[in-house]
Protein backbone atom coordinates (compact mmCIF):
# COMPACT_ATOMS: atom_id res chain seq x y z
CA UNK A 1 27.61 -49.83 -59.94
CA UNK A 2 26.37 -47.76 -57.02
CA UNK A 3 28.86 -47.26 -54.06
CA UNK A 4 27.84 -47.46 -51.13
CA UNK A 5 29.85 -44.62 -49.64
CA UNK A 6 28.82 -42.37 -51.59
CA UNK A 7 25.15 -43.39 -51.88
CA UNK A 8 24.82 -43.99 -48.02
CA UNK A 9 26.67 -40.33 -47.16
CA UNK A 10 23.87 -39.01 -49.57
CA UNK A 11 21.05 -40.82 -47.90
CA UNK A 12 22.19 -39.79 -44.24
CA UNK A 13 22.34 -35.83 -45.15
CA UNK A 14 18.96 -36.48 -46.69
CA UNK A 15 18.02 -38.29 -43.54
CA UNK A 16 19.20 -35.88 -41.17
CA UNK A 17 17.54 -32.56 -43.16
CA UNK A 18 14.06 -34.18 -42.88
CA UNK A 19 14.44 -34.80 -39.30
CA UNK A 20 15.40 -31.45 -38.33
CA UNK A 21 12.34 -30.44 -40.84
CA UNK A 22 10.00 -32.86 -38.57
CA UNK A 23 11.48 -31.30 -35.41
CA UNK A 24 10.65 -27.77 -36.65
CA UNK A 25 7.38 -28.82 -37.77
CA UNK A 26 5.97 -29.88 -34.24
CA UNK A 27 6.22 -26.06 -33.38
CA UNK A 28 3.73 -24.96 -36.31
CA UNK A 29 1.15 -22.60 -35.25
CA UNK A 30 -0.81 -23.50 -38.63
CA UNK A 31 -1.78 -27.17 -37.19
CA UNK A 32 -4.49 -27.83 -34.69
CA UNK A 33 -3.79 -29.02 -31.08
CA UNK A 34 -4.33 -32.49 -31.83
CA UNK A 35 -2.25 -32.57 -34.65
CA UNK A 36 0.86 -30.57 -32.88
CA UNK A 37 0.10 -34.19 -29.88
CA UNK A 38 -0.04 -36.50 -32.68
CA UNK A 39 3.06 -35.16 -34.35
CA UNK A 40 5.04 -35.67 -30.54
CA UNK A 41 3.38 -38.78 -30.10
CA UNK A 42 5.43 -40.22 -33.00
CA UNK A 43 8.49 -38.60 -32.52
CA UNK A 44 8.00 -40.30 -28.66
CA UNK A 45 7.58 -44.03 -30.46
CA UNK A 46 11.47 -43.70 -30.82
CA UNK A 47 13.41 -46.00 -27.87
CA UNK A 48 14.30 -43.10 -25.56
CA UNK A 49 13.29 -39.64 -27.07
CA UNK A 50 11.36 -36.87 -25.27
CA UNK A 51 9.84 -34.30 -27.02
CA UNK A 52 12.83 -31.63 -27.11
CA UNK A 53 15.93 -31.84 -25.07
CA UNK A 54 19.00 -32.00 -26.69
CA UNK A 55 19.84 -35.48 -25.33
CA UNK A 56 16.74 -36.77 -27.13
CA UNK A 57 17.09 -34.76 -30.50
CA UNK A 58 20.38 -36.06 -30.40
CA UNK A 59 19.56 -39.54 -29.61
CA UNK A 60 16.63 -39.21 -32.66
CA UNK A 61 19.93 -37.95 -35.39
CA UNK A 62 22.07 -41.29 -34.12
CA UNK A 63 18.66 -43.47 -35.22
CA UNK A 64 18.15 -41.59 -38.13
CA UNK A 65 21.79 -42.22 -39.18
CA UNK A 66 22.10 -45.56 -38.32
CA UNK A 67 18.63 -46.75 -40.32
CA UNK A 68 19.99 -44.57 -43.48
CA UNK A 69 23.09 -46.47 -43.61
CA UNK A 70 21.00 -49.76 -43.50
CA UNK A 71 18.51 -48.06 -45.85
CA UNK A 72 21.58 -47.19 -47.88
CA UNK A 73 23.32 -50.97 -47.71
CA UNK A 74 20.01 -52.44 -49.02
CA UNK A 75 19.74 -50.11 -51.99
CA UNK A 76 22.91 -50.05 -52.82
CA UNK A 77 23.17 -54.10 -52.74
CA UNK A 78 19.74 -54.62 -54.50
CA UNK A 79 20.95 -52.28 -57.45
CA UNK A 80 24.29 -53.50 -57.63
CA UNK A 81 22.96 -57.55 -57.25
CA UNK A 82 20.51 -56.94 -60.35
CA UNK A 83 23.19 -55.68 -62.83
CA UNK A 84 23.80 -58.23 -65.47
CA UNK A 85 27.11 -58.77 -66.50
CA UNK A 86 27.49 -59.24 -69.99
């Protein structure tokens, strides 16, 4: 059995170091122009971000946690669900 604290604390730190990877990789020199707009484009498709003030990068880390714990809940109950009991 999977718990959930565990497994969703695991998935949020997870969460939360690939988002600040994302952030740092819309400053990359090595990408073209287009690709550096595309890359703030998406980050912008989140309810209420801007590309980089802290309100927004903060707002962006309170989305990421919140979907991680839901990612997190539906793992945790799909594994736990298909466990036969014996």
């Amino acid at each position: 059995m999977l718990s959930l604290k565990q497994y969703g604390w695991r998935c949020v730190l997870g969460a939360e170091i690939v988002y600040i990877v994302c952030l740092l990789g819309g400053f990359l020199p090595l990408r073209s122009v287009r690709a550096v707009e595309l890359h703030h484009t998406l980050f912008e498709t989140l309810p209420g971000f801007s590309w980089i003030n802290v309100g927004s990068v903060l707002l962006g880390a309170a989305y990421i946690f919140v979907l991680a714990w839901i990612f997190a809940w539906y793992i945790v109950w799909m594994h736990n669900s298909s466990l036969v009991n014996k």
